[in-house]
C-alpha atoms as a PDB file:
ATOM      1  CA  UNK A   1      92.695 103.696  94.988  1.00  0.00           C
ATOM      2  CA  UNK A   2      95.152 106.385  96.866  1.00  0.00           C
ATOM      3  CA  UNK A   3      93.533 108.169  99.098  1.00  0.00           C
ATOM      4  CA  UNK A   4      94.179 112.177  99.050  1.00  0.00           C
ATOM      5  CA  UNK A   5      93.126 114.976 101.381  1.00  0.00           C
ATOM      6  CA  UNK A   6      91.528 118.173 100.303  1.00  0.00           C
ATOM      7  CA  UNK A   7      90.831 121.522 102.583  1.00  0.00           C
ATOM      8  CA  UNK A   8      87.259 122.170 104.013  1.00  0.00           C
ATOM      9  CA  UNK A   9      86.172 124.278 100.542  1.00  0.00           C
ATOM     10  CA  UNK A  10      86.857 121.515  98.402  1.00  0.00           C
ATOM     11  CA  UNK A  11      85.226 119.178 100.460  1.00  0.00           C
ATOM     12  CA  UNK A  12      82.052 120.718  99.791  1.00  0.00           C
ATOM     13  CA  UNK A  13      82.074 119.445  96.049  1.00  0.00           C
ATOM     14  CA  UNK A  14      79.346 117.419  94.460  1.00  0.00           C
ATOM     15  CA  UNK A  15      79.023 115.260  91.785  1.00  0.00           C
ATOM     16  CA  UNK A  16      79.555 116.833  88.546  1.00  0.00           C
ATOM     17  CA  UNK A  17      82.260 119.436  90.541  1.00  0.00           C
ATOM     18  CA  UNK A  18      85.355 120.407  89.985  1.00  0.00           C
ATOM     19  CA  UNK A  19      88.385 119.867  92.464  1.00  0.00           C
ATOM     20  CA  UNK A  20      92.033 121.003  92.914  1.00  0.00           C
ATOM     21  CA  UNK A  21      94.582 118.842  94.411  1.00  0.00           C
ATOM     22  CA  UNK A  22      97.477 121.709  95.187  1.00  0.00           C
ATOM     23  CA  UNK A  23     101.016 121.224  97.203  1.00  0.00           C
ATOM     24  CA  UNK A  24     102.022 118.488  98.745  1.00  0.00           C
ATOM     25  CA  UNK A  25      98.984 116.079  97.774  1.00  0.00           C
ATOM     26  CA  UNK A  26      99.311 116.916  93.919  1.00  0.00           C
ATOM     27  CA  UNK A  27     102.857 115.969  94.367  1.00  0.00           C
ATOM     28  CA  UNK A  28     102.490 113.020  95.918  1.00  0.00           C
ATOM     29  CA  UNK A  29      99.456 112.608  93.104  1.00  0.00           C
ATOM     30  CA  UNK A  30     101.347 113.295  90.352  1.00  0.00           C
ATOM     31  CA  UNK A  31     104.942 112.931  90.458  1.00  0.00           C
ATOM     32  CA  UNK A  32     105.118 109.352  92.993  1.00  0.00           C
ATOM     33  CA  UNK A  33     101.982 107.724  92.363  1.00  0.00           C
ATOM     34  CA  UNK A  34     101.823 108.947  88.445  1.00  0.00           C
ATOM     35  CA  UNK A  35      98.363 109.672  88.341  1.00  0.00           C
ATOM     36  CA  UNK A  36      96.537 110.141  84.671  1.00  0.00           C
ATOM     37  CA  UNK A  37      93.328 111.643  83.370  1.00  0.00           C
ATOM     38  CA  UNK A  38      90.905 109.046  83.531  1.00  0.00           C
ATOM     39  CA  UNK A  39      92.061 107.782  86.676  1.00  0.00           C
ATOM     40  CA  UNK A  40      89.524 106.743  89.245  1.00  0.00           C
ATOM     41  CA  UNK A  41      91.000 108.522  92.844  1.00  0.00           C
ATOM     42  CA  UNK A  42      89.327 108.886  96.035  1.00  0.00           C
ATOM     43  CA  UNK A  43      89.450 112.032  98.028  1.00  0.00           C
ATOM     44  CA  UNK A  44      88.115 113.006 101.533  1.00  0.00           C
ATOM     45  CA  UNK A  45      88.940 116.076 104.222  1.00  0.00           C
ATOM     46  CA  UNK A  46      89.607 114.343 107.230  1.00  0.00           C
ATOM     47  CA  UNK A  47      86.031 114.799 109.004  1.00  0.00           C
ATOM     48  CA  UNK A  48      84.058 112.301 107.386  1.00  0.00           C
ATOM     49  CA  UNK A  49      83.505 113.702 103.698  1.00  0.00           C
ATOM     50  CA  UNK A  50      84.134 110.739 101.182  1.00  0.00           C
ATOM     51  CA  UNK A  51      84.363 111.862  97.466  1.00  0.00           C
ATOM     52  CA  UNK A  52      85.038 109.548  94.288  1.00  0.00           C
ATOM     53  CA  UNK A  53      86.380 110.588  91.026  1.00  0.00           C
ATOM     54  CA  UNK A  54      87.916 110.855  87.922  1.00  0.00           C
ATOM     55  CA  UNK A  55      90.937 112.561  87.658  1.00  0.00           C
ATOM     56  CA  UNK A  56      90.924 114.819  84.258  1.00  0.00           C
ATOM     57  CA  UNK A  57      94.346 116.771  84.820  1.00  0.00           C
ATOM     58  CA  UNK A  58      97.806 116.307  86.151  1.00  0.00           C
ATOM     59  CA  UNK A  59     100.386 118.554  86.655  1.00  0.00           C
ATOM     60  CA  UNK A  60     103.200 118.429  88.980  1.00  0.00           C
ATOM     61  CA  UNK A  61     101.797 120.914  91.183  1.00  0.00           C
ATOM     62  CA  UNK A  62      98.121 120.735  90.290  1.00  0.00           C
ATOM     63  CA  UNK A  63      96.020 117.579  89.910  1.00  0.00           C
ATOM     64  CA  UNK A  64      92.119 118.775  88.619  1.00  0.00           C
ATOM     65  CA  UNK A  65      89.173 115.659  89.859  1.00  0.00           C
ATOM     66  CA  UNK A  66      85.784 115.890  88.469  1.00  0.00           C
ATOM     67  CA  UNK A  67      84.045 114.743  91.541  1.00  0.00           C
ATOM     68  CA  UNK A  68      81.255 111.927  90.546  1.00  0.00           C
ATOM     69  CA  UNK A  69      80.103 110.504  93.911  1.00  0.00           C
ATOM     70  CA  UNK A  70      79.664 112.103  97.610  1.00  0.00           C
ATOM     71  CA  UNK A  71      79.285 110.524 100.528  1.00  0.00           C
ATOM     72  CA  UNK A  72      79.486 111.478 104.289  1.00  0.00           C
ATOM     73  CA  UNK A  73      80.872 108.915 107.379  1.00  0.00           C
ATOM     74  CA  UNK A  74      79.548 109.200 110.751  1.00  0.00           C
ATOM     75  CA  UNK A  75      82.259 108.957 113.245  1.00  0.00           C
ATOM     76  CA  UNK A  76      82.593 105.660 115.063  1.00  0.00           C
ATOM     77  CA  UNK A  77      81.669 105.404 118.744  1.00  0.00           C
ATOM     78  CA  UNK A  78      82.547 105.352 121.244  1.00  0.00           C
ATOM     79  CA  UNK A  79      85.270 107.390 120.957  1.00  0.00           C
ATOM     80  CA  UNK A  80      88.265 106.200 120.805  1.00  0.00           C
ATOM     81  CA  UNK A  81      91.640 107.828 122.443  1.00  0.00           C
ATOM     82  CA  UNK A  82      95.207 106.897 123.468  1.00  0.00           C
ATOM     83  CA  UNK A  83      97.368 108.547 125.731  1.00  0.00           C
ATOM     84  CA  UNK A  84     100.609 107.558 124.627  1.00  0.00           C
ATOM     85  CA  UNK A  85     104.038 108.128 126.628  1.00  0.00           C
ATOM     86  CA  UNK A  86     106.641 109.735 125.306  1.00  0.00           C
ATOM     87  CA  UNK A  87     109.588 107.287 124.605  1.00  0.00           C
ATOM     88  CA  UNK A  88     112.995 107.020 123.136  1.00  0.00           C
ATOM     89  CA  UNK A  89     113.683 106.394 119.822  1.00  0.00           C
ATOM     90  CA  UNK A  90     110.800 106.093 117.064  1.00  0.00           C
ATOM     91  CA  UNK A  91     109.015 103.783 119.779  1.00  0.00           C
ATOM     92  CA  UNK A  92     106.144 106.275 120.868  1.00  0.00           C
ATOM     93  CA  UNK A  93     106.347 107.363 116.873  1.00  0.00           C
ATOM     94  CA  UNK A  94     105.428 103.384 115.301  1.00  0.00           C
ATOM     95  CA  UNK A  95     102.968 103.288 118.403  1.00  0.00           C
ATOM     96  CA  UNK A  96     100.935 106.160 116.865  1.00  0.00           C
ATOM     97  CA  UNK A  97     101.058 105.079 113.954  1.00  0.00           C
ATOM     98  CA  UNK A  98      99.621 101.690 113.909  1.00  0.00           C
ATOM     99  CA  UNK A  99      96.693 102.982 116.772  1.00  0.00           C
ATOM    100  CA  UNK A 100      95.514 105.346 113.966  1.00  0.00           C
ATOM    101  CA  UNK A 101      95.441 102.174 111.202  1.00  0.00           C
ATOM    102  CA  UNK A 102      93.394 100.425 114.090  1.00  0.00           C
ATOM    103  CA  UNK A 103      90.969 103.370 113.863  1.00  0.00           C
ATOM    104  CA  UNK A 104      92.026 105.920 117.298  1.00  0.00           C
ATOM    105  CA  UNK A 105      90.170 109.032 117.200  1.00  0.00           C
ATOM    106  CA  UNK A 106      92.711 110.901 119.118  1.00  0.00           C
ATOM    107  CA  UNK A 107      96.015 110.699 120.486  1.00  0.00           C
ATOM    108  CA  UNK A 108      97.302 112.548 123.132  1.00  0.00           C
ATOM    109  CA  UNK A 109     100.978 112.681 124.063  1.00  0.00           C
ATOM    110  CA  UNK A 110     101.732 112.387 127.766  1.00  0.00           C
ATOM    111  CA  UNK A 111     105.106 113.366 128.987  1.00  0.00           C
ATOM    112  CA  UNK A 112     105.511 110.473 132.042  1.00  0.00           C
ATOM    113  CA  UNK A 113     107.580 110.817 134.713  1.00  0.00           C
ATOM    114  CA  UNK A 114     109.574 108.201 133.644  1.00  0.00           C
ATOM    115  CA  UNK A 115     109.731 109.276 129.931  1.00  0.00           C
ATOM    116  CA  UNK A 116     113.309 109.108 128.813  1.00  0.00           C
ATOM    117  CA  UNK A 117     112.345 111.829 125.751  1.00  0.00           C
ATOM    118  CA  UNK A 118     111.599 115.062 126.706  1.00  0.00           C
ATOM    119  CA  UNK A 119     109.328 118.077 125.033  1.00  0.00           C
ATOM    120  CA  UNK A 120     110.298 120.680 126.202  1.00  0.00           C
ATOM    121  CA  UNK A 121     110.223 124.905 124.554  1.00  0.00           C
ATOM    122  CA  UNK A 122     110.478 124.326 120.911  1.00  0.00           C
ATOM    123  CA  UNK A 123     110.766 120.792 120.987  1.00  0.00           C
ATOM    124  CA  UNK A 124     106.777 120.426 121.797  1.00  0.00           C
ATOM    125  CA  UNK A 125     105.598 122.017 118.915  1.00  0.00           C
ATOM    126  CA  UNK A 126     108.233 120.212 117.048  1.00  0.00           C
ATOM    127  CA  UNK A 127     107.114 116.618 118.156  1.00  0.00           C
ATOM    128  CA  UNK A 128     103.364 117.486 118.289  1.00  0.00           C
ATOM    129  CA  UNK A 129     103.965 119.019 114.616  1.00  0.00           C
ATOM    130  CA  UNK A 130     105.759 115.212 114.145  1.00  0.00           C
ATOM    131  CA  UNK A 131     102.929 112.887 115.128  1.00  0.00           C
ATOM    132  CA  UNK A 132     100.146 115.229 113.403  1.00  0.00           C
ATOM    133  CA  UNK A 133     102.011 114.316 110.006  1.00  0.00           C
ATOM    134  CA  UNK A 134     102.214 110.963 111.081  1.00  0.00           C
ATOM    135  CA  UNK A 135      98.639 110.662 111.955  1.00  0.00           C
ATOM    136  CA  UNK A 136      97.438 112.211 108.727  1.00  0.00           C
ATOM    137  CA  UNK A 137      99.788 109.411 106.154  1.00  0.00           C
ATOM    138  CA  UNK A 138      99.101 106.741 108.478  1.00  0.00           C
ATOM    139  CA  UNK A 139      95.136 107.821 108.321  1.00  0.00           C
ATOM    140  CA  UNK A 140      95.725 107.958 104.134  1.00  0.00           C
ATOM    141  CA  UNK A 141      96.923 104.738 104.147  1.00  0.00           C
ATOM    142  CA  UNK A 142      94.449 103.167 106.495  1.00  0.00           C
ATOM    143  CA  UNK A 143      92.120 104.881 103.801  1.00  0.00           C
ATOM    144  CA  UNK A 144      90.200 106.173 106.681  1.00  0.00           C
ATOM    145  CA  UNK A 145      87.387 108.612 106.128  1.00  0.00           C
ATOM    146  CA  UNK A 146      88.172 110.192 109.897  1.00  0.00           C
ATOM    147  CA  UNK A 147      91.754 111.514 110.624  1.00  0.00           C
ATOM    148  CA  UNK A 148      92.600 111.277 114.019  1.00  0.00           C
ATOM    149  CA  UNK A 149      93.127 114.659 116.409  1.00  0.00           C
ATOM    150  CA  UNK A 150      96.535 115.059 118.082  1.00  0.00           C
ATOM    151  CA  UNK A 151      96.397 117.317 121.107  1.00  0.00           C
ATOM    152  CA  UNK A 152      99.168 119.072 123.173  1.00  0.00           C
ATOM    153  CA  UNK A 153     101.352 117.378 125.107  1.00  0.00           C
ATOM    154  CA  UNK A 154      99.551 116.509 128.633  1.00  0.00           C
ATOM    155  CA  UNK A 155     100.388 116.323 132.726  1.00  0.00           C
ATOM    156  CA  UNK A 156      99.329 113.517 134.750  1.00  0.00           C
ATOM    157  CA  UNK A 157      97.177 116.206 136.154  1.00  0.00           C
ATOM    158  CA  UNK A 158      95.639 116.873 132.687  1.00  0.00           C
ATOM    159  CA  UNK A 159      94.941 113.081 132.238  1.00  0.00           C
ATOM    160  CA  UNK A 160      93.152 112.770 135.180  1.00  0.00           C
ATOM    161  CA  UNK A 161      90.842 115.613 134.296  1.00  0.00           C
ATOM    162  CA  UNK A 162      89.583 113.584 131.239  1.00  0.00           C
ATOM    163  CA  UNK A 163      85.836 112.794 130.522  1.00  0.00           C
ATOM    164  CA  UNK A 164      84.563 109.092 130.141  1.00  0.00           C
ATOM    165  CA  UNK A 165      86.325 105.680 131.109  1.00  0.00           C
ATOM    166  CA  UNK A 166      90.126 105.752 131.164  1.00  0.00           C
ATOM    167  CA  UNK A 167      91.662 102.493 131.325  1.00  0.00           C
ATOM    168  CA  UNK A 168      95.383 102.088 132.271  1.00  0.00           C
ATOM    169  CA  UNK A 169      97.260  99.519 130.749  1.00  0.00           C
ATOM    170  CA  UNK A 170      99.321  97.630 133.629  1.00  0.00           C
ATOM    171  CA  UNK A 171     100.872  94.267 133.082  1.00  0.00           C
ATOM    172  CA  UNK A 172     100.710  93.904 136.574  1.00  0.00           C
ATOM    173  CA  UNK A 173      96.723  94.039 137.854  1.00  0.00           C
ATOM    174  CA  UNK A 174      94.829  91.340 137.649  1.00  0.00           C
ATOM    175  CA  UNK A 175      91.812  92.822 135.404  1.00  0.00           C
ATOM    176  CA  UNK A 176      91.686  91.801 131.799  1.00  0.00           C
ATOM    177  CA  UNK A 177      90.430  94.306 129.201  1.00  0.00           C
ATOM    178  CA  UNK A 178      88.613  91.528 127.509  1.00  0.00           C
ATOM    179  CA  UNK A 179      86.380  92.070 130.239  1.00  0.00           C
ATOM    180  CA  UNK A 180      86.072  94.959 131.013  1.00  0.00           C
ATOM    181  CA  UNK A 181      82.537  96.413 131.156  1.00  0.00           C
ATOM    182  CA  UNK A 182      82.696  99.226 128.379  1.00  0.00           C
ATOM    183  CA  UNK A 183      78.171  98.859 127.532  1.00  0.00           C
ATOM    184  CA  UNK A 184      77.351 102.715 127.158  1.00  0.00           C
ATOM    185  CA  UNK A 185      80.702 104.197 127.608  1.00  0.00           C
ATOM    186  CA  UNK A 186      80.801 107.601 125.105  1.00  0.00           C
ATOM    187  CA  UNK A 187      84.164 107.855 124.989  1.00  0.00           C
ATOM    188  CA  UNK A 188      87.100 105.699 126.076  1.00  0.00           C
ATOM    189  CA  UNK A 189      90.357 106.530 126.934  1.00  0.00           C
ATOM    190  CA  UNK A 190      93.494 103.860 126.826  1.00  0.00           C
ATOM    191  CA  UNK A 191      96.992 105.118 129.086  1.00  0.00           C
ATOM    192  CA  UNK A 192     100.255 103.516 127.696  1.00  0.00           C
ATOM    193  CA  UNK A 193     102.977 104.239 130.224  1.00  0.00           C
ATOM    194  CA  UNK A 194     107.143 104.714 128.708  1.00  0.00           C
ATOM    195  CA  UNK A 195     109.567 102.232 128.640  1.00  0.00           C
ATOM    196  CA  UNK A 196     110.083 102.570 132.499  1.00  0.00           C
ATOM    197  CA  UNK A 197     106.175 101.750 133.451  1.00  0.00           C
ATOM    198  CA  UNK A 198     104.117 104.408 135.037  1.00  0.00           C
ATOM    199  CA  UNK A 199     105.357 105.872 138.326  1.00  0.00           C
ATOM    200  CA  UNK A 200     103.252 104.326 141.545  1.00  0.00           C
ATOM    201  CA  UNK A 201     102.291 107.967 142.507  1.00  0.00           C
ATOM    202  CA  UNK A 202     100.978 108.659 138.339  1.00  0.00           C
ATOM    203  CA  UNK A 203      98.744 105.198 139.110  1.00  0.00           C
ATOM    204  CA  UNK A 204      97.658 106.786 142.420  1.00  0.00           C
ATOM    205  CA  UNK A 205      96.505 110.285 140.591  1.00  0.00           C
ATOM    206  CA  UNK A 206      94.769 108.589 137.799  1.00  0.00           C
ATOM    207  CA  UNK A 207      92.917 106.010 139.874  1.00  0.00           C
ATOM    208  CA  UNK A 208      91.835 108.517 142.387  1.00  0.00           C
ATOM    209  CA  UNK A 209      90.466 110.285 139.757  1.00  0.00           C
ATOM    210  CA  UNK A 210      88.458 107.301 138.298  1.00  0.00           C
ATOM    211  CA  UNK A 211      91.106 105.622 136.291  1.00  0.00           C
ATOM    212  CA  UNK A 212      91.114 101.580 136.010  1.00  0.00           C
ATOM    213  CA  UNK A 213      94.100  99.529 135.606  1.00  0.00           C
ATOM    214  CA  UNK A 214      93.884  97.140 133.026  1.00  0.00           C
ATOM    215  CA  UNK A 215      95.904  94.006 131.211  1.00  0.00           C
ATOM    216  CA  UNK A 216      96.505  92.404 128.282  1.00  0.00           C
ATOM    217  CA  UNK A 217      97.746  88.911 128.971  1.00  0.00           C
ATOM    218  CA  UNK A 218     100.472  87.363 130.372  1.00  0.00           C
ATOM    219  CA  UNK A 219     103.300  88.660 129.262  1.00  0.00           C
ATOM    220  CA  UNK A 220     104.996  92.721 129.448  1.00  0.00           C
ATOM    221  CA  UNK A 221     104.028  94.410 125.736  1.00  0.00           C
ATOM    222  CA  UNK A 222     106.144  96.966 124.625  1.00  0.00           C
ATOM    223  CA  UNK A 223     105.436 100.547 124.959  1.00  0.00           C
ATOM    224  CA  UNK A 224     105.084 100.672 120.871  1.00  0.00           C
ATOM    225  CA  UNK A 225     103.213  97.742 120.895  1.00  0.00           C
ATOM    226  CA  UNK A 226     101.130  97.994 123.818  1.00  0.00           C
ATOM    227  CA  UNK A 227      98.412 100.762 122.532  1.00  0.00           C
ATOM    228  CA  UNK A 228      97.957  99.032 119.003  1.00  0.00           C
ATOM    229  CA  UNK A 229      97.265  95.316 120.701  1.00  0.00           C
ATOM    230  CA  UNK A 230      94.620  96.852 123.480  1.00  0.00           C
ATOM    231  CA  UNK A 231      92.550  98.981 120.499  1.00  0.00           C
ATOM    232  CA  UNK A 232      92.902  95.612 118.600  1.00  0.00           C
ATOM    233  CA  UNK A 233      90.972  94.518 121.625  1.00  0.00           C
ATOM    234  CA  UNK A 234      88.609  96.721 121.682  1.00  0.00           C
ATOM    235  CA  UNK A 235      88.181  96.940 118.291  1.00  0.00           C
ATOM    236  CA  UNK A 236      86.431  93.172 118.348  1.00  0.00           C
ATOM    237  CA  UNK A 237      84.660  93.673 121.593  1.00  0.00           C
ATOM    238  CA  UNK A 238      82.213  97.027 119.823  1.00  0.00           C
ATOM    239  CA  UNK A 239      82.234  94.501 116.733  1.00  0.00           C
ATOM    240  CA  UNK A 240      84.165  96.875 114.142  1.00  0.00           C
ATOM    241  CA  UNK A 241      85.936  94.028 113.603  1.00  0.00           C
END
């Protein structure tokens, strides 16, 4: 079953309730995936709230569910973010994407010094305004009960700031992130640097400030690829996998 989001008010339906899917959701409903009364959908908000049900209307621009379970999802921990560089092309973009099928709980964009791609003025809200949409379709598909936050665009400065245990990926240390000690850690951050690397004085900040540097294996990972593989990682090591 499709997965479709609802705002905060409809998320407080119980069974035997009455829902509205409105805008772009009873489009996407309706009109691509042809939904028909009697059709068993799921819907959630985003925070945890898990409803099944039954759908008993569809229009193009409203889609009416009778609501017949409820259920609520803890968020996972530790928690779960990655920093991810901005890079050229859709390469930062398809990065996103697959960290929030592998479960991120946030993702913050990180303009590097050696970021080829640039927010800047309007452009910020405009990319930030980019990934949120990508986080919330890539969340529906991953049917996932939690959609991930996207902050603003961060400084090195900003990054170094961060609560918990922020690991750097660096092809070039010697630590593996298989081994890694991560036993009480709250929440966990994971740095993906552009296409470039990170700058020896952005290593500098971050480790004075706590950071580790961290690798994956042998060989150099991609800046798309890099973020997905390392959650991967981490994903078996706290046994979600």
């Amino acid at each position: 079953m499709a997965l479709h989001f609802v705002d905060d008010a409809a998320a407080d339906a119980q069974p035997g309730d009455e829902l509205e899917l409105t805008g772009a959701e009873a489009h996407h409903a309706a009109a691509v995936r042809r939904v028909r009364p009697g059709e068993a959908v799921t819907v959630g908000d985003g925070r945890g709230v898990w409803l099944e049900g039954e759908v008993i209307a569809a229009e193009p621009k409203r889609v009416r569910v009778r609501v017949d379970a409820r259920r609520v999802e803890e968020r996972a921990a530790p928690r779960l973010a990655l920093v991810q560089a901005l890079a050229k092309g859709d390469r930062d973009e398809l990065a996103v994407q697959a960290a929030t099928e592998l479960g991120v709980d946030e993702v913050v964009p990180w303009q590097a010094a050696r970021s080829v791609s640039r927010w800047e003025g309007p452009k910020a809200r405009k990319g930030r305004d980019r990934w949120v949409a990508i986080v919330r379709e890539a969340a529906k598909q991953a049917h996932r009960a939690w959609v991930p936050e996207v902050a603003e665009i961060a400084t090195t400065g900003q990054l170094a700031q961060r609560d918990g245990l922020i690991l750097v990926l660096d092809p070039w240390t010697d630590t593996a992130l298989s081994r890694v000690d991560i036993a009480g850690v709250e929440e966990l951050t994971l740095v993906v640097g552009p296409e470039g690397g990170i700058a020896p004085d952005e290593l500098e900040r971050l480790e004075a400030a706590g950071a580790r540097r961290v690798r994956l294996g042998d060989t150099v990972l991609r800046t798309s690829t890099a973020g997905p593989a390392a959650l991967a990682v981490l994903n078996a090591r706290l046994g979600r996998w």
